[in-house]
Protein backbone atom coordinates (compact mmCIF):
# COMPACT_ATOMS: atom_id res chain seq x y z
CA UNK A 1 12.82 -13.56 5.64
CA UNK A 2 11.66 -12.10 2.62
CA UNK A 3 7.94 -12.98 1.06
CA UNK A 4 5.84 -11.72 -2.04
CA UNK A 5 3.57 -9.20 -1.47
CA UNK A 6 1.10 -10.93 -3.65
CA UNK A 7 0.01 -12.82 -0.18
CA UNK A 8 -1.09 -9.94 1.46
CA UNK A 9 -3.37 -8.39 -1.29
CA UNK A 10 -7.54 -9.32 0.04
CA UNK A 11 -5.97 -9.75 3.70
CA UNK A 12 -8.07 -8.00 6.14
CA UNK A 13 -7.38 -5.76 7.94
CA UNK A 14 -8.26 -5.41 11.45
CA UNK A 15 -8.76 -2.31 13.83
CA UNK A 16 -9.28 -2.63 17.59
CA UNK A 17 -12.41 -5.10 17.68
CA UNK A 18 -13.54 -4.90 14.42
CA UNK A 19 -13.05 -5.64 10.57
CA UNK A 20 -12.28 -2.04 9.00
CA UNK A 21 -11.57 -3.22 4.86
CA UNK A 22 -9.25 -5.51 3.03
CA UNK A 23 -5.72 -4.52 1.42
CA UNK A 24 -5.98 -3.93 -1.89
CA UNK A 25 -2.83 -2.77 -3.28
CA UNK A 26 0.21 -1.06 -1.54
CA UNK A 27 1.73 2.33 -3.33
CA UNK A 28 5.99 2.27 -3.79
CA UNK A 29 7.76 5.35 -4.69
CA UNK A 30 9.65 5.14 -7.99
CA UNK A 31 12.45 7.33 -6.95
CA UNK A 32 13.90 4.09 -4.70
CA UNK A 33 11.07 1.28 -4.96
CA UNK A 34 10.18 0.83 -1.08
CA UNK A 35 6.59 0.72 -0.35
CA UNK A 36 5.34 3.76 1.37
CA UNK A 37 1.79 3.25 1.76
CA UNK A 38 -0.98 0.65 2.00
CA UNK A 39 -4.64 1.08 0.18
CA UNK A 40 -7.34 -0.26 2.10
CA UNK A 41 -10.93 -0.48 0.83
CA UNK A 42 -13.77 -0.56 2.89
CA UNK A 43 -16.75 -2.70 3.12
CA UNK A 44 -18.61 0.08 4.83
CA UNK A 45 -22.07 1.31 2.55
CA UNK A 46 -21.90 1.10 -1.28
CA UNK A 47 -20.25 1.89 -3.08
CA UNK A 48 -16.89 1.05 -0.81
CA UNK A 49 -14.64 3.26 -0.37
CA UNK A 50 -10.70 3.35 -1.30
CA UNK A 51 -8.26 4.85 1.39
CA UNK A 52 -4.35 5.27 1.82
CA UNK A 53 -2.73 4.43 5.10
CA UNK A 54 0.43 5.91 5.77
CA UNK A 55 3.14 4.80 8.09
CA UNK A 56 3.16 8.15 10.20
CA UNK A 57 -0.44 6.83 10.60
CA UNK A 58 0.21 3.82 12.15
CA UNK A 59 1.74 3.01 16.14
CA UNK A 60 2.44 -0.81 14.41
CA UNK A 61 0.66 -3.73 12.96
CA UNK A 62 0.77 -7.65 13.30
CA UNK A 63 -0.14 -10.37 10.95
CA UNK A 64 -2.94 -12.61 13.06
CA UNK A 65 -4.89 -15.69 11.95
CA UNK A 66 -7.32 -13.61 10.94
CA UNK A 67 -5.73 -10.84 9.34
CA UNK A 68 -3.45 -7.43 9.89
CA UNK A 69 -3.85 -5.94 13.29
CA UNK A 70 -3.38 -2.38 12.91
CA UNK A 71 -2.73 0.03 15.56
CA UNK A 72 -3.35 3.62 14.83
CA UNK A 73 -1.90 6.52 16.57
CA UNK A 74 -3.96 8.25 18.60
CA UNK A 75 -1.92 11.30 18.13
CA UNK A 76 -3.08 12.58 14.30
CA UNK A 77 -1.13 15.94 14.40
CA UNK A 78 1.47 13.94 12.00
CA UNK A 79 -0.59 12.93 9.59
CA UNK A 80 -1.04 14.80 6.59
CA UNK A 81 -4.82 16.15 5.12
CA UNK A 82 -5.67 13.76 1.95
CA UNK A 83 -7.75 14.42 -0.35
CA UNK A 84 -9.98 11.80 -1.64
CA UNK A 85 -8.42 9.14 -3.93
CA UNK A 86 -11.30 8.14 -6.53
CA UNK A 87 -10.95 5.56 -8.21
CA UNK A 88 -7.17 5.69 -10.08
CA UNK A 89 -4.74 4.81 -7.37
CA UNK A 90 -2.43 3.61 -10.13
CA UNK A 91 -0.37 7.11 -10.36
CA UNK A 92 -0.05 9.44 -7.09
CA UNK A 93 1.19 12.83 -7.63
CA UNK A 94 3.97 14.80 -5.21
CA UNK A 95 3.04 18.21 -4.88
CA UNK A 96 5.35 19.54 -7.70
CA UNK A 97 2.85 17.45 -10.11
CA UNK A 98 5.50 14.73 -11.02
CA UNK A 99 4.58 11.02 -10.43
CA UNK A 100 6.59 9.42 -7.84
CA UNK A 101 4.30 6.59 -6.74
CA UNK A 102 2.74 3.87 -8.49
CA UNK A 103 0.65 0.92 -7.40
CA UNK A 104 2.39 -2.32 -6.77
CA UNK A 105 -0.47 -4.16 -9.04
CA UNK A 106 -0.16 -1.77 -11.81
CA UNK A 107 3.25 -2.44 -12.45
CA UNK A 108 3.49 -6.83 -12.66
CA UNK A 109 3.73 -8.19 -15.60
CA UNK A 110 5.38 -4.81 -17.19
CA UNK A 111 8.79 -4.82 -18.50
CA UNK A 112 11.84 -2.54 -16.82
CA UNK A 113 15.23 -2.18 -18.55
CA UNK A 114 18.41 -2.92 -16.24
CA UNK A 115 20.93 0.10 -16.50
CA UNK A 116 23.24 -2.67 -18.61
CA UNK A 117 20.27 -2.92 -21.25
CA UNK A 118 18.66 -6.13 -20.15
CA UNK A 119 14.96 -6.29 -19.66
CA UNK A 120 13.44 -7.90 -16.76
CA UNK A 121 9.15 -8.39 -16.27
CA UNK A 122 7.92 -7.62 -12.85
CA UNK A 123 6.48 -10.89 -11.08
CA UNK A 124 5.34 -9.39 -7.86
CA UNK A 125 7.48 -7.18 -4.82
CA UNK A 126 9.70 -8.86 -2.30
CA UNK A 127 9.40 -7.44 1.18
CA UNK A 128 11.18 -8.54 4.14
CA UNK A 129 8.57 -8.63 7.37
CA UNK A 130 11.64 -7.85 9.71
CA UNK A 131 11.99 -3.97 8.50
């Protein structure tokens, strides 16, 4: 079953026994459109804080009643060192400096042209919960 990501965006987002943030945007890589990462902000001290989850970062998640269950790995040898994000998570760099992800929210409402010429405006990502 596929859904619009749209529903997600504010959810929060649950650790162990505790509230840790709300989702505020996930990150998709250009090069093939899936969604690679999930940006979280805190509600920890002010000003909050914005960080990226990655999927090497996470054992699973589950959507509850009262949010996204997320179960980190315990094991963090796999995850990569990030530096902080600031403030513009709209364009994420690979290492060779070329932008390969963009923010899901940065891009509706922006026009793409089909490889036959036609132009299409983004209304929101499709993702299907099963993969």
């Amino acid at each position: 079953m596929t859904e619009n990501i749209v529903r997600y965006y504010g959810a929060k987002l649950l650790g162990e026994e505790k509230q840790l943030g709300r989702l505020l945007d996930f990150c998709f890589d250009e090069r093939d459109w899936k969604i690679h990462a999930v940006v979280m902000e805190t509600q920890i001290g002010f000003p909050s804080k914005r960080i990226l989850i990655l999927p090497c970062m996470l054992g699973g998640f589950s959507s509850t009643r009262d949010g996204i269950s997320l179960d980190f790995k315990r094991e963090t040898s796999s995850v990569p060192s990030m530096a902080s994000m600031g403030s513009d998570i709209e364009n994420l760099s690979d290492n060779t400096g070329s932008c390969t992800s963009r923010s899901t929210r940065s891009m509706e409402g922006k026009w793409i042209e089909r490889t036959n010429g036609q132009r299409s405006c983004i209304g929101g990502f499709m993702v299907d919960r099963e993969t």
